[in-house]
Protein backbone atom coordinates (compact mmCIF):
# COMPACT_ATOMS: atom_id res chain seq x y z
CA UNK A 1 -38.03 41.45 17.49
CA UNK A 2 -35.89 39.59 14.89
CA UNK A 3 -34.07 40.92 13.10
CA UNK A 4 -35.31 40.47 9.48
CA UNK A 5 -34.51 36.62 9.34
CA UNK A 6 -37.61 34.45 9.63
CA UNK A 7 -37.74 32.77 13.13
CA UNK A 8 -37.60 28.81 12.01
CA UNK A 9 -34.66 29.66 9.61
CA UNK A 10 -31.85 27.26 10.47
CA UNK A 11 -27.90 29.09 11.39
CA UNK A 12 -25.59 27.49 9.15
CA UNK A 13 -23.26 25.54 11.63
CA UNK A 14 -19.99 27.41 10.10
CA UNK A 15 -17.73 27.48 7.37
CA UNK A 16 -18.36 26.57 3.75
CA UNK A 17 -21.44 24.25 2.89
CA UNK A 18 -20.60 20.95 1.84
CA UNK A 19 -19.86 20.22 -1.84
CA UNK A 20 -21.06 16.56 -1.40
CA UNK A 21 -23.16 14.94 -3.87
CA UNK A 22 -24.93 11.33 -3.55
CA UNK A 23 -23.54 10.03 -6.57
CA UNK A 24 -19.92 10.37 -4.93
CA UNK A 25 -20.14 7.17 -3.41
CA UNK A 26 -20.58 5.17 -6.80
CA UNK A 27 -18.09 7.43 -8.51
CA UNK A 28 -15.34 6.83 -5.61
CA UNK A 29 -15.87 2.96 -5.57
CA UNK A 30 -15.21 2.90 -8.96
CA UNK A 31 -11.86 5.00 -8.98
CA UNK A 32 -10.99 2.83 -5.98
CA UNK A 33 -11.44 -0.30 -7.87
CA UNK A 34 -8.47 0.83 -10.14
CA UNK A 35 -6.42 1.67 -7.23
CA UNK A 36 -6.90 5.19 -5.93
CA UNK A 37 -5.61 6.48 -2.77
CA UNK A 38 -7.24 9.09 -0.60
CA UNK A 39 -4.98 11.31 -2.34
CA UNK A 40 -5.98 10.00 -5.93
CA UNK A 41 -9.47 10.54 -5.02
CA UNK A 42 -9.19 14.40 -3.79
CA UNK A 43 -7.35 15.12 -7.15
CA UNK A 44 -10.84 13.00 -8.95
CA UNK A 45 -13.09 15.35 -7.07
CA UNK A 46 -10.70 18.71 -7.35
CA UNK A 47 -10.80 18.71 -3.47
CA UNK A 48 -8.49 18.20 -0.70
CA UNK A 49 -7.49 15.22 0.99
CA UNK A 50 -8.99 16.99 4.52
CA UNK A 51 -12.10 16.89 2.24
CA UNK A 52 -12.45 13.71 1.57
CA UNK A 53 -11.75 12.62 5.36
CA UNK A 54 -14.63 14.85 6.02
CA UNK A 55 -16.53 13.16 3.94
CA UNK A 56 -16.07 9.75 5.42
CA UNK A 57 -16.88 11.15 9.02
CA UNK A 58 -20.24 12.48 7.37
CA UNK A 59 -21.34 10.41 5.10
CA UNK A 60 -21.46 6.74 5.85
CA UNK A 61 -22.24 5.84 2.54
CA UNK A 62 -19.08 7.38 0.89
CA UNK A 63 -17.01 5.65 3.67
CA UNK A 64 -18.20 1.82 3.01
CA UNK A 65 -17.83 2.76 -0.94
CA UNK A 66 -14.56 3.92 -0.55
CA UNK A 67 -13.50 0.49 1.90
CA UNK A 68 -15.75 -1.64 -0.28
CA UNK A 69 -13.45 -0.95 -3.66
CA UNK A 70 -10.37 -0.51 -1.78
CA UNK A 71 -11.01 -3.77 0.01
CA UNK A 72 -11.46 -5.77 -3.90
CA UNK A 73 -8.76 -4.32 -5.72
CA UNK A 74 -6.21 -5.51 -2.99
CA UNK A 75 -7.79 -8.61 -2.98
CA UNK A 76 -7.97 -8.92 -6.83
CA UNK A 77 -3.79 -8.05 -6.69
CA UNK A 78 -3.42 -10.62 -3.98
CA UNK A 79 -4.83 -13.17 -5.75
CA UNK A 80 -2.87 -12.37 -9.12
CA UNK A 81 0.64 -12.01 -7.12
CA UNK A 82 -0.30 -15.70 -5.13
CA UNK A 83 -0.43 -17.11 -8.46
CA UNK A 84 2.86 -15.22 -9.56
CA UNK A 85 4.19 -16.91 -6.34
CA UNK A 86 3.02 -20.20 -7.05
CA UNK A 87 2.89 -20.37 -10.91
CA UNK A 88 -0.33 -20.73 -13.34
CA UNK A 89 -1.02 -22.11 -16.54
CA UNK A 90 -3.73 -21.18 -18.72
CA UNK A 91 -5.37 -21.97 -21.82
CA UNK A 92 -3.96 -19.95 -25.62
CA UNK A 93 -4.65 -19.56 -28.44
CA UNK A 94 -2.08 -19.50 -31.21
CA UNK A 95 -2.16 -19.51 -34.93
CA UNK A 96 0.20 -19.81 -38.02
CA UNK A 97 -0.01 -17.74 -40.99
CA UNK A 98 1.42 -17.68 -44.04
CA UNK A 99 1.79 -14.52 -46.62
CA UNK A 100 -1.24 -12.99 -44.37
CA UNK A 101 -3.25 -16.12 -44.48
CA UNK A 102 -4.10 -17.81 -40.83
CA UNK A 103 -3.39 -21.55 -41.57
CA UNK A 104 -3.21 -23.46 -38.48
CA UNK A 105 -5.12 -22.70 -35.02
CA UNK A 106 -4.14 -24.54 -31.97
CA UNK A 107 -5.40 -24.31 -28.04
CA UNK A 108 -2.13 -24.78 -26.17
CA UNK A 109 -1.49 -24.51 -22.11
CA UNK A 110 0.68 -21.49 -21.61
CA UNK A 111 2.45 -22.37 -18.23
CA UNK A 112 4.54 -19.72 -15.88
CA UNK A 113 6.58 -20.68 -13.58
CA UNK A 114 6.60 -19.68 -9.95
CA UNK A 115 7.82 -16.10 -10.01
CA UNK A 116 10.80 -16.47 -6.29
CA UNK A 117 10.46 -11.95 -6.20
CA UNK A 118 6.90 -12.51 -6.16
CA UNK A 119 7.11 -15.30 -3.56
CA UNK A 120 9.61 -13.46 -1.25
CA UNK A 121 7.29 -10.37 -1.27
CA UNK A 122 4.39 -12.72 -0.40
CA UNK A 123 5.96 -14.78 2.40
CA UNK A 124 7.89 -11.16 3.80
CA UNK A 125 4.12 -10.11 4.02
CA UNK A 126 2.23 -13.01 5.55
CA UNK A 127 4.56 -14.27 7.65
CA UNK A 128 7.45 -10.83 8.53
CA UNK A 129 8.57 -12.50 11.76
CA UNK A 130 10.06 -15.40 9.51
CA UNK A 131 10.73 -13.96 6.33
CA UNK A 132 12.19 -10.59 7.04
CA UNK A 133 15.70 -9.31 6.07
CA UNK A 134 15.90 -7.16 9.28
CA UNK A 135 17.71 -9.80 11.91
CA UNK A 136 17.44 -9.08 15.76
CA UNK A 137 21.21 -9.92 17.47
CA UNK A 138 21.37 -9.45 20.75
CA UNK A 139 24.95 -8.09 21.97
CA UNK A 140 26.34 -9.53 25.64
CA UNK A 141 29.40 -9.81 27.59
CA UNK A 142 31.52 -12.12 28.81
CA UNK A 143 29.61 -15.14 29.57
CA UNK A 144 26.70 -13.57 28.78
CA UNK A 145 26.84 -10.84 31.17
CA UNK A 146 26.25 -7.06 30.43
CA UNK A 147 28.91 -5.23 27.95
CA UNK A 148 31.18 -3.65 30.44
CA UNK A 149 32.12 -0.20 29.30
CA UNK A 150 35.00 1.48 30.15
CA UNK A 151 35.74 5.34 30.60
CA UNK A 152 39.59 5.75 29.11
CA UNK A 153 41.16 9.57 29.91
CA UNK A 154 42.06 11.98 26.69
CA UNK A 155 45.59 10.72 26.74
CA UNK A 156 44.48 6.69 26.56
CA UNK A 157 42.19 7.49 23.46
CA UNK A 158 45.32 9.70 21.32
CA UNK A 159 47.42 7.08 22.34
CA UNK A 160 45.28 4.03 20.85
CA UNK A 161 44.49 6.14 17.76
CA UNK A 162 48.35 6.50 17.41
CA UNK A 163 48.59 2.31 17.99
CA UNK A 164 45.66 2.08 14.64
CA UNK A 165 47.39 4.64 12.96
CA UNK A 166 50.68 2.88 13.10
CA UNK A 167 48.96 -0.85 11.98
């Protein structure tokens, strides 16, 4: 006979239920829009980062929200550092004043030049095997043999340390 528990009552699996709320997904979106890492977005929900993995191996929903805003904010900074690289102009406004009184108002084209820190970062991005400062050399021996290395006794090495020594 059972033993007090009602027959179609379901065992917990394990371990702690699930703090998980539907409205997660909108609210992690959001704080992904404005950058958040994985790490940004267990200190939102006062959880740990192993939480929040969890959650995007159980809930689909939180997953595509989190890709979804992480996926437009880096776009949104890689268009605004493209036209860093590249320069912009854009329309102003300015205005004159004098003792407190606005007496002129002009629409003006504020132009920035191409930004070369923003265009280096770009290109070492996009394109690393031509743009980065890491340089493969290849070392070689005579005629482009193997580097022939030589085993020199205890007595050869003090002796050419006394040779640099006296230079």
């Amino acid at each position: 006979m059972p033993s007090g528990k009602n027959a179609t009552d379901k065992k917990h699996p394990g371990g702690r239920p699930s703090n998980y709320k539907e409205e997660y997904a909108e609210q992690a979106y959001k704080v992904c829009l404005l950058g958040a890492t994985d790490k940004d977005l267990a200190s939102f929900f006062n959880v740990s980062e192993q939480t929040i993995n969890s959650w995007k191996e159980k809930h689909a929903e939180f997953l595509e929200s989190l890709k979804r805003g992480k996926t437009e904010a880096d776009a949104v900074i890689a268009s605004k550092l493209f036209h860093r690289a590249k320069g912009y102009d854009h329309p102003d406004i300015i205005t004159a004043s004098c003792q407190g009184v606005i007496t002129d108002i002009k629409t003006v084209t504020k132009y920035y030049p191409p930004d070369t820190t923003a265009a280096i970062f770009w290109l070492k991005n996009r394109q690393p095997s031509k743009w980065r400062d890491k340089a493969d050399i290849e070392h070689t021996g005579k005629d482009g043999g193997p580097i022939e290395v030589k085993e020199i006794s205890l007595e050869e090495k003090l002796k050419l340390i006394e040779s640099i020594k006296n230079l």
